[in-house]
Protein backbone atom coordinates (compact mmCIF):
# COMPACT_ATOMS: atom_id res chain seq x y z
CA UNK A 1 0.00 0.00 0.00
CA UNK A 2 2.73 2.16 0.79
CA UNK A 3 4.35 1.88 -2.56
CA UNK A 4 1.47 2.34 -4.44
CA UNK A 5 0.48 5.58 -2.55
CA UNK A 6 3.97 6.60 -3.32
CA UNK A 7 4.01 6.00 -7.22
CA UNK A 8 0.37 7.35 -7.50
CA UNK A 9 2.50 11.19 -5.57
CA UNK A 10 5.08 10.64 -8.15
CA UNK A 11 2.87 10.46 -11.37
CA UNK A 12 0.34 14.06 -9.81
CA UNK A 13 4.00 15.74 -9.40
CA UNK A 14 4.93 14.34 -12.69
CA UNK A 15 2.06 15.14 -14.61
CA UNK A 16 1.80 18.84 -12.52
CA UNK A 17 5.10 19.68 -14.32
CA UNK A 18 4.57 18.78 -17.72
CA UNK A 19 1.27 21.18 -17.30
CA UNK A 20 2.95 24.01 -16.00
CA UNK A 21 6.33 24.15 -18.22
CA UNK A 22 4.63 24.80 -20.95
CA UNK A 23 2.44 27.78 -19.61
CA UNK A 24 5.50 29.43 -17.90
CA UNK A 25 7.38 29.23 -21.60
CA UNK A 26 3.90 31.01 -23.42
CA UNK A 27 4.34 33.57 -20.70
CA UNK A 28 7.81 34.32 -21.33
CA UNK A 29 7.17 34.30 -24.79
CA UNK A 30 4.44 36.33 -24.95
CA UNK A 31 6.73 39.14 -23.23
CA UNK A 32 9.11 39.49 -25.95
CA UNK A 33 6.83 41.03 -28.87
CA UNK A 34 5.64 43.36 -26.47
CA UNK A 35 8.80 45.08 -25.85
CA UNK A 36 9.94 44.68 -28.97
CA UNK A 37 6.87 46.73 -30.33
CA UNK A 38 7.14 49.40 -27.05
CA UNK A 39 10.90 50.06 -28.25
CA UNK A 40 9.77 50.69 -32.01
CA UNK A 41 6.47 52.83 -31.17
CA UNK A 42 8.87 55.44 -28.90
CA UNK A 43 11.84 56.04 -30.70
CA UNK A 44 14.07 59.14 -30.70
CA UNK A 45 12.61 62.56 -32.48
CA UNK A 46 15.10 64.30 -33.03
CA UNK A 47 13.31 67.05 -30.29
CA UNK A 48 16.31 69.25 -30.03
CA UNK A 49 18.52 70.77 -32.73
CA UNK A 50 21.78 72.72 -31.61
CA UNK A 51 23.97 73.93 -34.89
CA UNK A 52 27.26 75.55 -34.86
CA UNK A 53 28.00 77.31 -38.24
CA UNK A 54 30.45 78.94 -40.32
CA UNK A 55 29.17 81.90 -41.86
CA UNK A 56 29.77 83.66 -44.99
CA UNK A 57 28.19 86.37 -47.36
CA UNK A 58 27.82 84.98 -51.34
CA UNK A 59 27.34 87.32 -54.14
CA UNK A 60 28.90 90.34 -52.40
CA UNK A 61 30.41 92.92 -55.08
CA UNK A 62 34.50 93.43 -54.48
CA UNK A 63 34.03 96.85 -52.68
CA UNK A 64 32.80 94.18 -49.72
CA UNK A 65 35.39 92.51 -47.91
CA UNK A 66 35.16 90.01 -45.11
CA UNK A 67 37.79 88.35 -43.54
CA UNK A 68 38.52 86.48 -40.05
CA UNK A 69 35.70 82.86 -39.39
CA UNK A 70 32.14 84.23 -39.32
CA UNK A 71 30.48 82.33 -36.78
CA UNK A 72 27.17 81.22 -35.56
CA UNK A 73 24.77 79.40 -33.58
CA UNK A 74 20.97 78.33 -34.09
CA UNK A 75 18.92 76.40 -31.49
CA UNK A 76 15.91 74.92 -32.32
CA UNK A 77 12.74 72.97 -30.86
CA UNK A 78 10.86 70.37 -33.06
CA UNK A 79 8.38 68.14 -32.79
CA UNK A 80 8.28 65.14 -35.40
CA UNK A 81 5.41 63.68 -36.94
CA UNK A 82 6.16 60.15 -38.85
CA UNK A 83 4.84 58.69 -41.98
CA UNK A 84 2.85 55.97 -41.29
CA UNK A 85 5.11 52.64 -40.73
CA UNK A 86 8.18 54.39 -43.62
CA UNK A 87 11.57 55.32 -42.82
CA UNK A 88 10.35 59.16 -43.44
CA UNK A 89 9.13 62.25 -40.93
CA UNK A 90 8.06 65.62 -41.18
CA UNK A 91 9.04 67.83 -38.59
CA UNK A 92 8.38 71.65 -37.53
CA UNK A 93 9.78 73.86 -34.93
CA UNK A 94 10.44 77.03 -33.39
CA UNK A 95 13.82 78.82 -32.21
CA UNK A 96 16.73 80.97 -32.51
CA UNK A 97 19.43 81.91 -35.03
CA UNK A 98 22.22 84.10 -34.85
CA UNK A 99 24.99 85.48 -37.40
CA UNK A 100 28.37 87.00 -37.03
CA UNK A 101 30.29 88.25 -40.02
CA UNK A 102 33.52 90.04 -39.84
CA UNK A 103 34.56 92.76 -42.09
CA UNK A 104 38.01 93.00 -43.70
CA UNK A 105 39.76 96.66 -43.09
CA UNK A 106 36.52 97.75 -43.51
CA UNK A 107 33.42 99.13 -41.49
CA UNK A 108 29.24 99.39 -42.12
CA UNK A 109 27.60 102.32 -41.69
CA UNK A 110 24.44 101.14 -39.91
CA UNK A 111 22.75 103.83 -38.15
CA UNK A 112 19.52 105.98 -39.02
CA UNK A 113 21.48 109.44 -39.38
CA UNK A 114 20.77 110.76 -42.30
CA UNK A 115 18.15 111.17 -45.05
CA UNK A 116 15.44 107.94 -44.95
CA UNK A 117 16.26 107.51 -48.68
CA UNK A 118 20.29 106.69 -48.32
CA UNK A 119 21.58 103.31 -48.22
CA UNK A 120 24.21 101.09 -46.43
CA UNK A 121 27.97 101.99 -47.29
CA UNK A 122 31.04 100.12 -46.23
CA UNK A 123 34.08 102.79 -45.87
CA UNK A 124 37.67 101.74 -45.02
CA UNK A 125 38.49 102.18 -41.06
CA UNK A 126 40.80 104.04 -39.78
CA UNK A 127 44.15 102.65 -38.95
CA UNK A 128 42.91 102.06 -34.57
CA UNK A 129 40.10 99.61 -35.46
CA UNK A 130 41.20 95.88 -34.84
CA UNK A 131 38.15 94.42 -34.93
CA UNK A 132 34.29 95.09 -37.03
CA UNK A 133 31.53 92.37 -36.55
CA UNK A 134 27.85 92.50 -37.74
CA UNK A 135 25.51 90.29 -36.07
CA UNK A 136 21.62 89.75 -36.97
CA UNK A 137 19.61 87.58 -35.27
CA UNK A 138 16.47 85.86 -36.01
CA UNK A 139 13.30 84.39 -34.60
CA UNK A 140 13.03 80.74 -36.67
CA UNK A 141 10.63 78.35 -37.41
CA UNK A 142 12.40 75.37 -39.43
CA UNK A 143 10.65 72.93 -41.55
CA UNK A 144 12.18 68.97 -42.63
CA UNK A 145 11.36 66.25 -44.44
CA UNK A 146 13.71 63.47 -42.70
CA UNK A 147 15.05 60.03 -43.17
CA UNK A 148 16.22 57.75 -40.71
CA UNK A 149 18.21 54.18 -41.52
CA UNK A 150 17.61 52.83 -37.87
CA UNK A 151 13.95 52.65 -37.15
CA UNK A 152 14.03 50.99 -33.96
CA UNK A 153 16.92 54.01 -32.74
CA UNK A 154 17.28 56.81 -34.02
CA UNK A 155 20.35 57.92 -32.16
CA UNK A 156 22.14 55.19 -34.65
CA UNK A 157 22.52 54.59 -38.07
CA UNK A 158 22.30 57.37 -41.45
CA UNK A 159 20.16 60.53 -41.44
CA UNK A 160 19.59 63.28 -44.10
CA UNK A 161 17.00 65.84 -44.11
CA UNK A 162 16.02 68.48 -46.22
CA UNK A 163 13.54 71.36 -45.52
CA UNK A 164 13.72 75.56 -45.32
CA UNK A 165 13.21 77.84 -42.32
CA UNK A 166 12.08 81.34 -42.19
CA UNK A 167 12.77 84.07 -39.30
CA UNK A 168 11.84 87.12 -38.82
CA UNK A 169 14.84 89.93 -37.72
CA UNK A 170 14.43 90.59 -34.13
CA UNK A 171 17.88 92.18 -33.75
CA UNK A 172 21.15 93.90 -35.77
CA UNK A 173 23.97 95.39 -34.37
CA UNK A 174 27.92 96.38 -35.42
CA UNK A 175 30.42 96.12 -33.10
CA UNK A 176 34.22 97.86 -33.21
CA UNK A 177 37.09 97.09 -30.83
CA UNK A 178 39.98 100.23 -31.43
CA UNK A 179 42.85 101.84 -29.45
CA UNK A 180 42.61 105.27 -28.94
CA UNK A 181 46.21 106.63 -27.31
CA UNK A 182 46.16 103.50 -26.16
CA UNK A 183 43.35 103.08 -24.61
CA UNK A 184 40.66 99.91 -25.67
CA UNK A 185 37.12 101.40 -26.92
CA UNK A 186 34.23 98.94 -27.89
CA UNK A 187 31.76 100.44 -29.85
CA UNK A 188 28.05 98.68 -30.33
CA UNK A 189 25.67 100.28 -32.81
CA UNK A 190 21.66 98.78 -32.56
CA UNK A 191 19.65 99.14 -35.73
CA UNK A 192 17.77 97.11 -38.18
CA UNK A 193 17.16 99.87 -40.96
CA UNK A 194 18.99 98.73 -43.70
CA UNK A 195 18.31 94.88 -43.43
CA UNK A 196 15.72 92.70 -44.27
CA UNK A 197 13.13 91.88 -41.53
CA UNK A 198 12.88 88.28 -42.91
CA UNK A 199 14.85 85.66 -43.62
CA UNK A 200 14.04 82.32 -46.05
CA UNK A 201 16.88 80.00 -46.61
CA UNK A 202 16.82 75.95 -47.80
CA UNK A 203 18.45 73.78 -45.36
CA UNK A 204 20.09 70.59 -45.72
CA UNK A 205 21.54 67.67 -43.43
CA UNK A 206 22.94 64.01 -43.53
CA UNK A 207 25.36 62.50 -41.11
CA UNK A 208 24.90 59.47 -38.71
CA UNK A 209 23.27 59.25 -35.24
CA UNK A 210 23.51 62.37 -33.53
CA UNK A 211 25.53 63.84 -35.42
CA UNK A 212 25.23 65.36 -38.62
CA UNK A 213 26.99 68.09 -41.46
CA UNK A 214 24.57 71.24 -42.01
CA UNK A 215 24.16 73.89 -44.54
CA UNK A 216 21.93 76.84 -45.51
CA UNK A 217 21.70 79.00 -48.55
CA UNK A 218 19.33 82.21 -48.12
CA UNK A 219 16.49 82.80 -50.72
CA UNK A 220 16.22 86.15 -50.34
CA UNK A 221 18.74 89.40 -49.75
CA UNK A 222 20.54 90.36 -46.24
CA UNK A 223 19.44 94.47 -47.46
CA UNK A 224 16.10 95.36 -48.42
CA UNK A 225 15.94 96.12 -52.65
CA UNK A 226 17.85 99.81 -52.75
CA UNK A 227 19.52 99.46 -49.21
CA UNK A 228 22.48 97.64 -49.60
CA UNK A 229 24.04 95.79 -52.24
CA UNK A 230 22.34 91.77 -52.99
CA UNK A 231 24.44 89.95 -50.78
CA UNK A 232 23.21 87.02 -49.76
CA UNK A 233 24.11 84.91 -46.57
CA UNK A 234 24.70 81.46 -46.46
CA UNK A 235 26.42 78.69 -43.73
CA UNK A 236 27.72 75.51 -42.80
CA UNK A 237 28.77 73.74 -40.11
CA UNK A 238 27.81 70.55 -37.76
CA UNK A 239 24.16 69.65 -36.33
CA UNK A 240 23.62 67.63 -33.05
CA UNK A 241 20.27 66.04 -32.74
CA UNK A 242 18.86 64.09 -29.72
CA UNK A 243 16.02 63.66 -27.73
């Protein structure tokens, strides 16, 4: 009797495994798609874009002359909307973007003395001036059409983009460093007469995860049409993405 009872214990615990094994395995199982398809639904947008540029002025006439690295810096905030299950987004944001250019022996005369008709002259500086920078700054909203290689992360694999942004002028300034009898004087001169309140330009990226090589070419004129001559602006430089 006692062997029997004890065979009959050992088949139930038998049997009571077999049952179970397979259950826990579905579970286990069933876990895996789940976070597979959580990782793919939430992938990296690209929120934030931080560019550092070189600057420079195209189709300026050869009484312009810029010398030194023109630098600047836009900053930008975008949300991005993908296209259905594709590699491809569109994305649209809102930020900042800001120019320097440095003039060559030169300086801009950029103030509202003067007769409302003139226009914007460059004139050679005086022998005391060792520095002349002209800034402009813009309020941006940029626009993309973007490709991603990695699907699942987007912090990985190839990117390119292409798209345009346009800004309105929200500040202009020159600024001169000079020595007079030795002594350091820093000029700053605030005006946006003579300059364009808007700005269009096309943009263009491709690099590979976060990072990426930028450009910009502007569609319309730094000077309003009989301020200045038709210099237009253009840049390019590196893009970080993240978020």
């Amino acid at each position: 009797m006692f062997n029997l009872r004890s065979g009959a214990s050992l088949f139930l615990a038998t049997l009571l495994c077999a049952v179970l094994s397979p259950a826990s395995f579905a579970q286990t199982t069933d876990k895996t798609p789940t976070a597979i398809i959580s990782e793919v639904e939430k992938p990296s947008r690209d929120f934030i874009m931080l560019q550092f540029t070189h600057e420079a002025w195209a189709n300026k006439p050869d009484s312009v002359k810029t010398g030194g690295i023109g630098r600047g810096f836009n900053g930008y905030v975008c949300y991005d909307f993908p296209i259905k299950n594709s590699n491809f987004s569109f994305a649209a944001g809102a930020g900042v973007g800001s120019a320097n250019i440095y003039l060559d022996g030169q300086m801009m005369r950029l103030t509202d003395t003067g007769a409302r008709g003139s226009s914007v002259s460059f004139l050679p500086e005086s022998p005391d001036y060792k520095k002349y920078k002209i800034n402009t700054t813009y309020l941006e909203a940029p626009f993309e059409l973007r490709y991603f290689g990695n699907r699942q992360n987007r912090n990985k694999g190839f990117k390119a983009a292409i798209g345009m942004r346009a800004g309105i002028l929200v500040g202009a300034h020159t600024k001169s460093v000079r020595e007079v009898n030795g002594v350091k004087i820093v000029e700053k001169v605030n005006t946006k007469r003579y300059l364009d309140k808007y700005r269009f330009s096309a943009t263009a990226r491709v690099g590979w995860g976060n990072f990426t090589l930028f450009g910009s070419y502007n569609l319309n004129s730094l000077f309003t049409e009989g301020s200045g001559p038709a210099i237009v602006p253009y840049s390019i430089g590196l893009c970080l993405t993240g978020l």
